[in-house]
PDB file of N, CA and C in Angstrom:
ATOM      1  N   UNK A   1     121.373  42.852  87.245  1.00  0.00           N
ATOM      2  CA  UNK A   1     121.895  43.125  88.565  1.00  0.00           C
ATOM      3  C   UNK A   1     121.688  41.901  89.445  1.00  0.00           C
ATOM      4  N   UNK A   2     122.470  41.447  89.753  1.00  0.00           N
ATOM      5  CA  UNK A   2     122.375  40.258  91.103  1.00  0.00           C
ATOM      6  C   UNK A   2     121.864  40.493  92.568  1.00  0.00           C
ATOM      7  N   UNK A   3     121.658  39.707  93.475  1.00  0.00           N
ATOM      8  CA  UNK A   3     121.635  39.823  95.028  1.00  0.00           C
ATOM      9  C   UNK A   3     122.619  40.472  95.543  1.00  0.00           C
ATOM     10  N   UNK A   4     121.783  41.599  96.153  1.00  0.00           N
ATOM     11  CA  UNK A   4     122.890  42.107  97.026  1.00  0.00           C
ATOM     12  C   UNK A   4     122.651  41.509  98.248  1.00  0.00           C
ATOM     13  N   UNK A   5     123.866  42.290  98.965  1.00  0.00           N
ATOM     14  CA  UNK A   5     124.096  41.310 100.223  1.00  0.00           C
ATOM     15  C   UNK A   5     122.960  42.208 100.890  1.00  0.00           C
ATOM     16  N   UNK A   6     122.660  40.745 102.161  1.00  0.00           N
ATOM     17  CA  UNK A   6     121.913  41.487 103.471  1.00  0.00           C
ATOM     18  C   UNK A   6     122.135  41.861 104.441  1.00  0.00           C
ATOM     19  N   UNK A   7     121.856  42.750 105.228  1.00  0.00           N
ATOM     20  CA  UNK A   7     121.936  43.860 105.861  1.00  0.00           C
ATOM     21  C   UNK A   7     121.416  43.456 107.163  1.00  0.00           C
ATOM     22  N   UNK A   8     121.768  42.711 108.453  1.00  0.00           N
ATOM     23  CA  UNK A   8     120.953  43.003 109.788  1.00  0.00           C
ATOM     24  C   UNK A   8     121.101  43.842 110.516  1.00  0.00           C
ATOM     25  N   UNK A   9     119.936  44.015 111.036  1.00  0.00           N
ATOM     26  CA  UNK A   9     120.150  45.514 111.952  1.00  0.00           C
ATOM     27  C   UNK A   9     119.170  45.203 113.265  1.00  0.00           C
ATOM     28  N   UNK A  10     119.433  45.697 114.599  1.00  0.00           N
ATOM     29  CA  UNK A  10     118.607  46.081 115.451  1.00  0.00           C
ATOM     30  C   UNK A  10     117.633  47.300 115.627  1.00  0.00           C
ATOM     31  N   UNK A  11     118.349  48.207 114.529  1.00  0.00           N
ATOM     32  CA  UNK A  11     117.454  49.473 114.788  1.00  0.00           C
ATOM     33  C   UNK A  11     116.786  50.191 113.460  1.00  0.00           C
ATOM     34  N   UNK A  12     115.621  49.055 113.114  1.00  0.00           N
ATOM     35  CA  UNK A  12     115.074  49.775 111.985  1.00  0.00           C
ATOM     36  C   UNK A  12     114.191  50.932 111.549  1.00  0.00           C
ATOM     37  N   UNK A  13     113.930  51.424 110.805  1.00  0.00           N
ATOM     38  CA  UNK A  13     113.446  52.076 110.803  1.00  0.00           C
ATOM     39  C   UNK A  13     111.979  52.475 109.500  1.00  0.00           C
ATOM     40  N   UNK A  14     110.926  52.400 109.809  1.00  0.00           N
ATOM     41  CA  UNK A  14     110.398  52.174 110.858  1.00  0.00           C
ATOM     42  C   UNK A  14     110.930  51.164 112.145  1.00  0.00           C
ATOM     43  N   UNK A  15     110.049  51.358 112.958  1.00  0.00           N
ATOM     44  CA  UNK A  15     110.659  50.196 113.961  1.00  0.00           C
ATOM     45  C   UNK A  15     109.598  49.058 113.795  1.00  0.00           C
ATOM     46  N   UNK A  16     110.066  47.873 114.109  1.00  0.00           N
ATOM     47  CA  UNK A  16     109.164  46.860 113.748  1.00  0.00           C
ATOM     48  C   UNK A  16     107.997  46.740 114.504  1.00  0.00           C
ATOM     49  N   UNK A  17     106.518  46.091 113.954  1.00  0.00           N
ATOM     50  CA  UNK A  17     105.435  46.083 115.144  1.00  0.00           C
ATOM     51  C   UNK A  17     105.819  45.366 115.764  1.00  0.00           C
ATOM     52  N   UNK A  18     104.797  45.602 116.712  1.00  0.00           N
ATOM     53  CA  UNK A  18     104.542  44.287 117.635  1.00  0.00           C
ATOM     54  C   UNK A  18     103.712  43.392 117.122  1.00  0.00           C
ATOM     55  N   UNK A  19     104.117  42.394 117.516  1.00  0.00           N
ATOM     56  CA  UNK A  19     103.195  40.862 117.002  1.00  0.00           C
ATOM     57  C   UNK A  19     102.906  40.057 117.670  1.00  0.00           C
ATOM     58  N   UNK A  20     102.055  39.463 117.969  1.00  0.00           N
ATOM     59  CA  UNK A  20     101.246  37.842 118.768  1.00  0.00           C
ATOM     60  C   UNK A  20     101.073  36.696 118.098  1.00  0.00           C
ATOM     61  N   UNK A  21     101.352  35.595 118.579  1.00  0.00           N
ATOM     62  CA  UNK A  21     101.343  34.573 117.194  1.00  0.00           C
ATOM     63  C   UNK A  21     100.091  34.552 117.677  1.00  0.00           C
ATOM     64  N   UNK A  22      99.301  34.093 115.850  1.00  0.00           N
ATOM     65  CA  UNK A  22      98.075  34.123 115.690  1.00  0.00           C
ATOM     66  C   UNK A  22      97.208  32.709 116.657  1.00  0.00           C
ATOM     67  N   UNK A  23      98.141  31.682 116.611  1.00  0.00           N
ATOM     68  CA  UNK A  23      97.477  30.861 117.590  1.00  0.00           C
ATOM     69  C   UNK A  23      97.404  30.728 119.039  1.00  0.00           C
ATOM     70  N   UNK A  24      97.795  31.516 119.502  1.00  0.00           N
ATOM     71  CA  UNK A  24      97.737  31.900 121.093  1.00  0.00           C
ATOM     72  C   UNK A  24      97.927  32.730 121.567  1.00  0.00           C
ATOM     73  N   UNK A  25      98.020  34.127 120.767  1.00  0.00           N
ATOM     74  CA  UNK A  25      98.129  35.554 121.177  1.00  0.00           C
ATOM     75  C   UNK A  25      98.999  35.696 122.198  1.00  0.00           C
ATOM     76  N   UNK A  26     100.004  34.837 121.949  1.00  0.00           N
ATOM     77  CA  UNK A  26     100.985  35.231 122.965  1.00  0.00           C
ATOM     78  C   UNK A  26     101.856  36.441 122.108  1.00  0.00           C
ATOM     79  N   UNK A  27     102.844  37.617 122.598  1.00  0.00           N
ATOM     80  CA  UNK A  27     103.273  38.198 122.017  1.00  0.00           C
ATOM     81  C   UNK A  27     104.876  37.553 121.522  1.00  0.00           C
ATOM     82  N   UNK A  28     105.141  37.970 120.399  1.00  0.00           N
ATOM     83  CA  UNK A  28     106.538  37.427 120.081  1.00  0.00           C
ATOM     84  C   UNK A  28     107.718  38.687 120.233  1.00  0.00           C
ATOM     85  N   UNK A  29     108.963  38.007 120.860  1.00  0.00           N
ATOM     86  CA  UNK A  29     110.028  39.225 121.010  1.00  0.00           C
ATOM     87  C   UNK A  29     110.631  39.208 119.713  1.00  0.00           C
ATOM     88  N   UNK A  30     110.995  40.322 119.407  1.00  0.00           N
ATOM     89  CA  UNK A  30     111.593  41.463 118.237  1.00  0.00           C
ATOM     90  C   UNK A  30     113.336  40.624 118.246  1.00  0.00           C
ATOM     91  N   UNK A  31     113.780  39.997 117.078  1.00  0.00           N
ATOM     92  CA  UNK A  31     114.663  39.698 117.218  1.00  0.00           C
ATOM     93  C   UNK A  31     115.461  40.800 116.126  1.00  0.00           C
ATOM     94  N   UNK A  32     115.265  40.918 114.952  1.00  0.00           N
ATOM     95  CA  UNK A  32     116.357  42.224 114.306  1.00  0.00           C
ATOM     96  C   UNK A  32     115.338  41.972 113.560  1.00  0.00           C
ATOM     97  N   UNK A  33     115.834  42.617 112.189  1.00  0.00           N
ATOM     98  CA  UNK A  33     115.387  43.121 110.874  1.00  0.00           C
ATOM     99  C   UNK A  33     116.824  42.833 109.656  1.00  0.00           C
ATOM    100  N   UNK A  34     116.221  42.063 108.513  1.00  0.00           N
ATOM    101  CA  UNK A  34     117.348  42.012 107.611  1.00  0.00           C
ATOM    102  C   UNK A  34     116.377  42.558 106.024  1.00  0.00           C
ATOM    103  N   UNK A  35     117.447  43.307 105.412  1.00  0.00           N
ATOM    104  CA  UNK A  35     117.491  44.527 104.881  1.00  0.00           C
ATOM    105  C   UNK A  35     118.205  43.006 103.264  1.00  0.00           C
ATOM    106  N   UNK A  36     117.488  43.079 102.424  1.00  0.00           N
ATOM    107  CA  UNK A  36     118.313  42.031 101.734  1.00  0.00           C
ATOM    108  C   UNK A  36     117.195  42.790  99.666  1.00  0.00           C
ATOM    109  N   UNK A  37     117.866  42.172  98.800  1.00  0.00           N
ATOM    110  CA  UNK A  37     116.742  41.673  97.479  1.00  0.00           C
ATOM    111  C   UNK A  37     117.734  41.945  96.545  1.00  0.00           C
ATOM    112  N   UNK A  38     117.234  41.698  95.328  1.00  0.00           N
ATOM    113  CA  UNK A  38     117.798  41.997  93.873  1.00  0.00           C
ATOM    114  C   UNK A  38     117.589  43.389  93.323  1.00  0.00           C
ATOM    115  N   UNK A  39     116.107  44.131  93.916  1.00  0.00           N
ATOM    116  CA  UNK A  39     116.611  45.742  92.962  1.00  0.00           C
ATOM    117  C   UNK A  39     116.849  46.898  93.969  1.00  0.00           C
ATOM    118  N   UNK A  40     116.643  47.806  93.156  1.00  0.00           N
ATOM    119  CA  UNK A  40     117.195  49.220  94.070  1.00  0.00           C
ATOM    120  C   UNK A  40     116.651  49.287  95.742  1.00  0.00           C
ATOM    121  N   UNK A  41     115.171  48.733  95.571  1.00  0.00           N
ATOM    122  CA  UNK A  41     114.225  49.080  97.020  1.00  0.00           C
ATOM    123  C   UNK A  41     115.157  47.706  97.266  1.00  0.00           C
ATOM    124  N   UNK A  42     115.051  47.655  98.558  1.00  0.00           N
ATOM    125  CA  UNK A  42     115.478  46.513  99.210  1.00  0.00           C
ATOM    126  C   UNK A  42     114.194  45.574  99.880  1.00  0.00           C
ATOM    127  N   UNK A  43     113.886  44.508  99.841  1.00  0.00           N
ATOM    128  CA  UNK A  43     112.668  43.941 100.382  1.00  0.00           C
ATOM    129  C   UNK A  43     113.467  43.296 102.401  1.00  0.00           C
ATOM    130  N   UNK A  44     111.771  44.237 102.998  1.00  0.00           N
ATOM    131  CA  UNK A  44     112.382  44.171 103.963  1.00  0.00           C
ATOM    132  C   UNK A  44     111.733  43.046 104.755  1.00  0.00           C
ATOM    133  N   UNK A  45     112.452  42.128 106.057  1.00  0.00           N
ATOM    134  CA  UNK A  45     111.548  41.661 106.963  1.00  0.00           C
ATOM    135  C   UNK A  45     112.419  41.562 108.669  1.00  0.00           C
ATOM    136  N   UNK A  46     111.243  41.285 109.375  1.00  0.00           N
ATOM    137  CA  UNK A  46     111.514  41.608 110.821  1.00  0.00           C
ATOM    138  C   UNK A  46     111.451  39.904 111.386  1.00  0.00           C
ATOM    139  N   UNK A  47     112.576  39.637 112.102  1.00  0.00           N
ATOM    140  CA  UNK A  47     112.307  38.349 112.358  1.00  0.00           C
ATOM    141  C   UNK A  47     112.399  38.414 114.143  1.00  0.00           C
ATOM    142  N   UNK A  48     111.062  37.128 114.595  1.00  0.00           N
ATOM    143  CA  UNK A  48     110.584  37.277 116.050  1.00  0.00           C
ATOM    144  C   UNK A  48     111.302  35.806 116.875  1.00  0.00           C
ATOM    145  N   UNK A  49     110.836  36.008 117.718  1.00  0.00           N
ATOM    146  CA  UNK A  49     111.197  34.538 118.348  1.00  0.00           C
ATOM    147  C   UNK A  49     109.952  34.698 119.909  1.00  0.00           C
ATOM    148  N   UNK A  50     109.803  33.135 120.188  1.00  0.00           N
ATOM    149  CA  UNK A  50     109.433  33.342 121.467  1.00  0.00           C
ATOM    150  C   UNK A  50     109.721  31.956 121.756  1.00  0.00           C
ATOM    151  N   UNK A  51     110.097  31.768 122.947  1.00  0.00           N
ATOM    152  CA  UNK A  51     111.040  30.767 123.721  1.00  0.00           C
ATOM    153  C   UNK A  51     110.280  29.883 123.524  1.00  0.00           C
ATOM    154  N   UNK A  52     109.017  29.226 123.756  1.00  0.00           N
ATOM    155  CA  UNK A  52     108.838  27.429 123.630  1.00  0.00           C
ATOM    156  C   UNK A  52     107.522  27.618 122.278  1.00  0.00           C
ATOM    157  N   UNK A  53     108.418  28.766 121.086  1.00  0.00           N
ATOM    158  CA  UNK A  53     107.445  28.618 119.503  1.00  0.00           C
ATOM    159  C   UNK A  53     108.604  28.635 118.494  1.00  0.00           C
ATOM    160  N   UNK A  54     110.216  28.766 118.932  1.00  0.00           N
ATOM    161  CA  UNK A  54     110.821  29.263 117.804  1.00  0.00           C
ATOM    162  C   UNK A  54     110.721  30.411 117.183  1.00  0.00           C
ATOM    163  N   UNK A  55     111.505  30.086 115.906  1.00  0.00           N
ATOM    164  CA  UNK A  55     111.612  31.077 115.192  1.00  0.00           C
ATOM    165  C   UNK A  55     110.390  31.575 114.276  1.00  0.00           C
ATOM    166  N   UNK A  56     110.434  33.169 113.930  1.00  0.00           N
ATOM    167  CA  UNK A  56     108.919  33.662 112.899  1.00  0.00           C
ATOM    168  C   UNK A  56     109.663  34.952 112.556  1.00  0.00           C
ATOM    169  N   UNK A  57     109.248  34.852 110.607  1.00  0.00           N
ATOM    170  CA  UNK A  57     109.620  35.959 109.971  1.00  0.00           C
ATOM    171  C   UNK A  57     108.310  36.646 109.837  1.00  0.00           C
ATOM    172  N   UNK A  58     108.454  38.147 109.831  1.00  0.00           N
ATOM    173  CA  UNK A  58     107.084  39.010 109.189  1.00  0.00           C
ATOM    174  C   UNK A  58     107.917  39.673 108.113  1.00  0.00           C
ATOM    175  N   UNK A  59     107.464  39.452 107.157  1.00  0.00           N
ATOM    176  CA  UNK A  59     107.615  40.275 105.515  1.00  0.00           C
ATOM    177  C   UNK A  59     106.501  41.525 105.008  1.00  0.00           C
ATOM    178  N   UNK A  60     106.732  42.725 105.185  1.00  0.00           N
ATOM    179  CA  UNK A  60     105.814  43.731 105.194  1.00  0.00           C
ATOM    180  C   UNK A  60     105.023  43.461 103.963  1.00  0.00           C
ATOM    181  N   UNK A  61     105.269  42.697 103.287  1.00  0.00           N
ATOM    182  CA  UNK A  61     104.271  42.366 102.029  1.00  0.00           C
ATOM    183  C   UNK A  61     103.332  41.314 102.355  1.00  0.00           C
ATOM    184  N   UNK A  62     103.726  40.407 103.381  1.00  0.00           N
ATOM    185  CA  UNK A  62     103.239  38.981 103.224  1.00  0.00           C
ATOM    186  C   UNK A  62     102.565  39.038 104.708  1.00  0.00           C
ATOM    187  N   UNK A  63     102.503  37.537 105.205  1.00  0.00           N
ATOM    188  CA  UNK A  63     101.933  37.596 106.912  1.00  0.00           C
ATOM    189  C   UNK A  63     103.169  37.099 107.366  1.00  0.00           C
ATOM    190  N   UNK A  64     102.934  36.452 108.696  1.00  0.00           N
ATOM    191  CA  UNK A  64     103.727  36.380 109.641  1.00  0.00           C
ATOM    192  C   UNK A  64     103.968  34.980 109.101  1.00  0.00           C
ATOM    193  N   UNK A  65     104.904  34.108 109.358  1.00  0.00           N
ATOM    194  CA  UNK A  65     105.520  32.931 109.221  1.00  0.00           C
ATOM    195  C   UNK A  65     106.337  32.113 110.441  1.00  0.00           C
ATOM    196  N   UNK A  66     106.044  30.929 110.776  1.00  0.00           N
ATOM    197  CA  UNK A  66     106.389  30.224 111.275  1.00  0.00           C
ATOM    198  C   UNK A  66     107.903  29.488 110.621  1.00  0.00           C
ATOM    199  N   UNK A  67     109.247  29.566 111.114  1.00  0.00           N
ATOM    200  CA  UNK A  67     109.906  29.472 110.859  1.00  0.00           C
ATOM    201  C   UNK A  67     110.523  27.921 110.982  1.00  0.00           C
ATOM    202  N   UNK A  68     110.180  27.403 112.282  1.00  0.00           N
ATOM    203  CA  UNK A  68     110.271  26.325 112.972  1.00  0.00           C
ATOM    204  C   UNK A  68     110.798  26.082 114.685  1.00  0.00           C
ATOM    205  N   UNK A  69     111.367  25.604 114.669  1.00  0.00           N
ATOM    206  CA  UNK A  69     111.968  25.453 116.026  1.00  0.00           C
ATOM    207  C   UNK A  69     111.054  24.984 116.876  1.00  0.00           C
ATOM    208  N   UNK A  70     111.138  25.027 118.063  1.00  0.00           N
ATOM    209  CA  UNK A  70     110.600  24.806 119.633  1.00  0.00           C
ATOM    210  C   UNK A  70     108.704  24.586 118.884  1.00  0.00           C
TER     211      UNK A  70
END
């Protein structure tokens, strides 16, 4: 079975936490959720942003990630 396609959404479900980046506990805003993988479960993650840190994915398996940007 190959990649299926991914899926963004604003309204997941669960709904995504809330998060603070770990180096300045500032909180990060909720940008969507993409719904993506190769088998039946789909592997999910919630991606954040905050204006002068860029972009950050959270992967419910993994930690939070620094994406880049700002």
């Amino acid at each position: 079975m190959g990649p299926r396609a991914s899926t963004v959404t604003r309204d997941s479900d669960p709904p995504a936490p809330v998060l603070h980046r770990p180096k300045c506990d500032h909180r990060l805003a909720y940008r969507d959720t993409v719904l993506s993988g190769v088998t039946n479960k789909p592997e999910r993650w919630d991606r954040y942003t905050r204006q002068t840190h860029g972009l950050f994915d959270y992967r419910h398996r993994k930690k939070l990630r620094h994406l880049g940007g700002l």
